[in-house]
Each structure stands twice: as structure tokens, then as C-alpha cells.
Protein backbone atom coordinates (compact mmCIF):
# COMPACT_ATOMS: atom_id res chain seq x y z
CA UNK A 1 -4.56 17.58 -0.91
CA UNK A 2 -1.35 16.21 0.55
CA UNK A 3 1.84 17.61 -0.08
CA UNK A 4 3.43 14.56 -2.35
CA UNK A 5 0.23 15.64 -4.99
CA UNK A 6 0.83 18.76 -5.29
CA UNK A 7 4.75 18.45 -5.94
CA UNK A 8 3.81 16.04 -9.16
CA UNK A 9 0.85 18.70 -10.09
CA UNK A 10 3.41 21.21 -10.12
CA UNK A 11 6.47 19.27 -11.68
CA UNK A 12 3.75 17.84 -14.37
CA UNK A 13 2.92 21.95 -15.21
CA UNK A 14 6.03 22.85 -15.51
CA UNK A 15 7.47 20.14 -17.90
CA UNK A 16 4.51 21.27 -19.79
CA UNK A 17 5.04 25.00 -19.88
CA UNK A 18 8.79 24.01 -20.92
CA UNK A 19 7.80 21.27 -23.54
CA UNK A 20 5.70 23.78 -25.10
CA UNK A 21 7.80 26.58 -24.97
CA UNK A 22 10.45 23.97 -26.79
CA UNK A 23 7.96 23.13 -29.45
CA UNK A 24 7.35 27.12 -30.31
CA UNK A 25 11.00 27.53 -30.93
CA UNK A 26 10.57 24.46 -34.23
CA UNK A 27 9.53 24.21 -37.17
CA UNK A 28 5.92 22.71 -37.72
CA UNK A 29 7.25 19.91 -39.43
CA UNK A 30 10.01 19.07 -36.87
CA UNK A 31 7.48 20.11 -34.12
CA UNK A 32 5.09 17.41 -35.22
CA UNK A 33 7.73 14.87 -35.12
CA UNK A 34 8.65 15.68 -31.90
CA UNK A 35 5.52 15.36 -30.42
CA UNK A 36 4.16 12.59 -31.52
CA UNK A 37 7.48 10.63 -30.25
CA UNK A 38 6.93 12.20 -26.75
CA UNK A 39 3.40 11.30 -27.28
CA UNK A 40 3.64 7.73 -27.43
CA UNK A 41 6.21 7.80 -24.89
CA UNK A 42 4.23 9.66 -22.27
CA UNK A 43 1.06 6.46 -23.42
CA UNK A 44 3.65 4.25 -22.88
CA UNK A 45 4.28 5.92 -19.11
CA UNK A 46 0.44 6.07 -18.32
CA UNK A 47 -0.06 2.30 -19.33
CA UNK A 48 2.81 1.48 -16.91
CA UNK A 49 1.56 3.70 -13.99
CA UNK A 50 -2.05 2.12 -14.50
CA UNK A 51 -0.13 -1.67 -14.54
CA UNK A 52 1.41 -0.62 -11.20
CA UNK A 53 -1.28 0.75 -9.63
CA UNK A 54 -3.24 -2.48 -10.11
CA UNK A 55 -1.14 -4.71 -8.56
CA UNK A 56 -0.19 -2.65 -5.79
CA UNK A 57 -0.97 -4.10 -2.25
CA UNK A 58 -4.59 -2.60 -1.46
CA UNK A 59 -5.36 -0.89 1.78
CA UNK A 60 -5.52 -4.26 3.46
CA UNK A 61 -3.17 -4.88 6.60
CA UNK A 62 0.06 -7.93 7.12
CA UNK A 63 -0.03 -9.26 10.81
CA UNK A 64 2.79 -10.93 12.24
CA UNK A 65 3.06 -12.29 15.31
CA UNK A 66 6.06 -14.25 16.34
CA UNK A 67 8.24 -15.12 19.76
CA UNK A 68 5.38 -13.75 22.02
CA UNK A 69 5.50 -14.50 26.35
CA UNK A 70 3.11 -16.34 27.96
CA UNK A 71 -0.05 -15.42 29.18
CA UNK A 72 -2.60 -16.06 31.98
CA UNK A 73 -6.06 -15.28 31.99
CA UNK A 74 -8.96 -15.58 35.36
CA UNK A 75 -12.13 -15.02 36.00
CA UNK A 76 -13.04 -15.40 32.65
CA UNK A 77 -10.99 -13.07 31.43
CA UNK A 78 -9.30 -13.84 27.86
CA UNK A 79 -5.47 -14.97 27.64
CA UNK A 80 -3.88 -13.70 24.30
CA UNK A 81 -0.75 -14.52 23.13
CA UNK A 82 -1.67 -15.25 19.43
CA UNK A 83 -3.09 -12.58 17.02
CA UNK A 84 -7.26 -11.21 17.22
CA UNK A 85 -7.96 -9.32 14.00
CA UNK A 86 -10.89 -7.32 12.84
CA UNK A 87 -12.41 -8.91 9.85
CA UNK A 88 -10.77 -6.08 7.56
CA UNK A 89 -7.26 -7.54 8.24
CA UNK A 90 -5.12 -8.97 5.62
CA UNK A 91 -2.70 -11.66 5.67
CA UNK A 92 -1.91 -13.07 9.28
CA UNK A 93 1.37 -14.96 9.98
CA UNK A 94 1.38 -16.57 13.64
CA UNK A 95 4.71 -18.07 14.71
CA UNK A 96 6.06 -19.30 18.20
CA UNK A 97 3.56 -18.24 20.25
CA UNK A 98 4.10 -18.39 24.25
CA UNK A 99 1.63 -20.34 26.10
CA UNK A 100 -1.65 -18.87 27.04
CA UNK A 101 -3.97 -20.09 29.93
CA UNK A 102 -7.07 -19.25 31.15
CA UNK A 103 -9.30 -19.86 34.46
CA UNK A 104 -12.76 -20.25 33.23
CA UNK A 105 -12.38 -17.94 30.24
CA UNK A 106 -10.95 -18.14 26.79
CA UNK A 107 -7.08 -18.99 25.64
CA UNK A 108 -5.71 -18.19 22.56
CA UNK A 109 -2.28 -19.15 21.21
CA UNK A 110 -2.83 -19.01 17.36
CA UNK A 111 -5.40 -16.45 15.15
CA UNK A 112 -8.99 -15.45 16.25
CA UNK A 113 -10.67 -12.93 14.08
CA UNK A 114 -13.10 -11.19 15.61
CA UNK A 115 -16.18 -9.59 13.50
């Protein structure tokens, strides 16, 4: 479990422990009151965390590739000066590349993705 967890799995017990111990020291009347405010407040806070958490950026990758040199490729060799992704990448911005040349082999100045 990594470390950020378990500081919210401990922060969330002990707001507990002291919400509780807060709600012991009332009436049941005024207890009840209390905790259905803090109720819808805390359904309130879930909704919003499960909002955010849905339009968070997924595990997907941003490429950018911008102001690159120029490069020369022989023998068939492959002259890169653009951006080759795996098929997993995300969004790929290509900008400026350098020239790329190649002696019997492949040149690439823009985007390639690769599978």
C-alpha cells in the first residue's frame, strides 16, 4: 500500500474516533441533528471525489516533441527526428522537427506509431 493511502486511512480513523467521541458528549436529540448535517455533507464530498475521479486524465501518456536536430540514417538504418509511439500512447504533439535523412532506410520527421 503506498504511503499517501495509508496517511488518508489513518486521518479518515481518526476524524472518526473524534466525531464519535463528540457525538457521546450530546444529547440524542442534538446528536441526531448533528449527524445527519455531517451526513449529507460527507455524500456531498463522496459525489465530488467520484465526479473528479472520472474526469481525471487516465493512465494514458502526452508526447511532445518540438525543436529537435537533424538526423541521418545509412544502411538502412532509421533516421528519427519526429516522435515513434507504442500504440498505448496518448496525445502526440509534433512541432519543428529537424530534418531527417536516410540512405536506403526509413526517415521520419513527424509521428510513426509503432504496434
Amino acid at each position: 500500500m503506498r504511503y499517501d493511502r495509508r496517511i488518508v486511512l489513518v486521518t479518515t480513523a481518526l476524524v472518526l474516533a473524534a466525531f464519535a467521541g463528540a457525538l457521546s458528549l450530546l444529547s440524542w436529540d442534538r446528536a441526531n441533528q448533528v449527524a445527519g448535517v455531517v451526513s449529507a455533507l460527507a455524500g456531498v464530498a463522496a459525489l465530488g471525489v467520484g465526479v473528479c475521479a472520472l474526469l481525471a486524465p487516465s493512465g494514458r501518456t502526452f508526447v511532445q516533441v518540438a525543436r529537435t536536430g537533424r538526423a541521418t540514417a545509412t544502411r538502412g538504418g532509421d533516421a528519427n527526428t519526429g516522435a515513434v509511439t507504442s500504440s498505448s500512447a496518448g496525445a502526440v504533439s509534433i512541432g519543428e522537427t529537424g530534418d531527417a535523412r536516410a540512405d536506403g532506410g526509413s526517415a521520419n520527421t513527424g509521428y510513426r506509431r509503432q504496434e
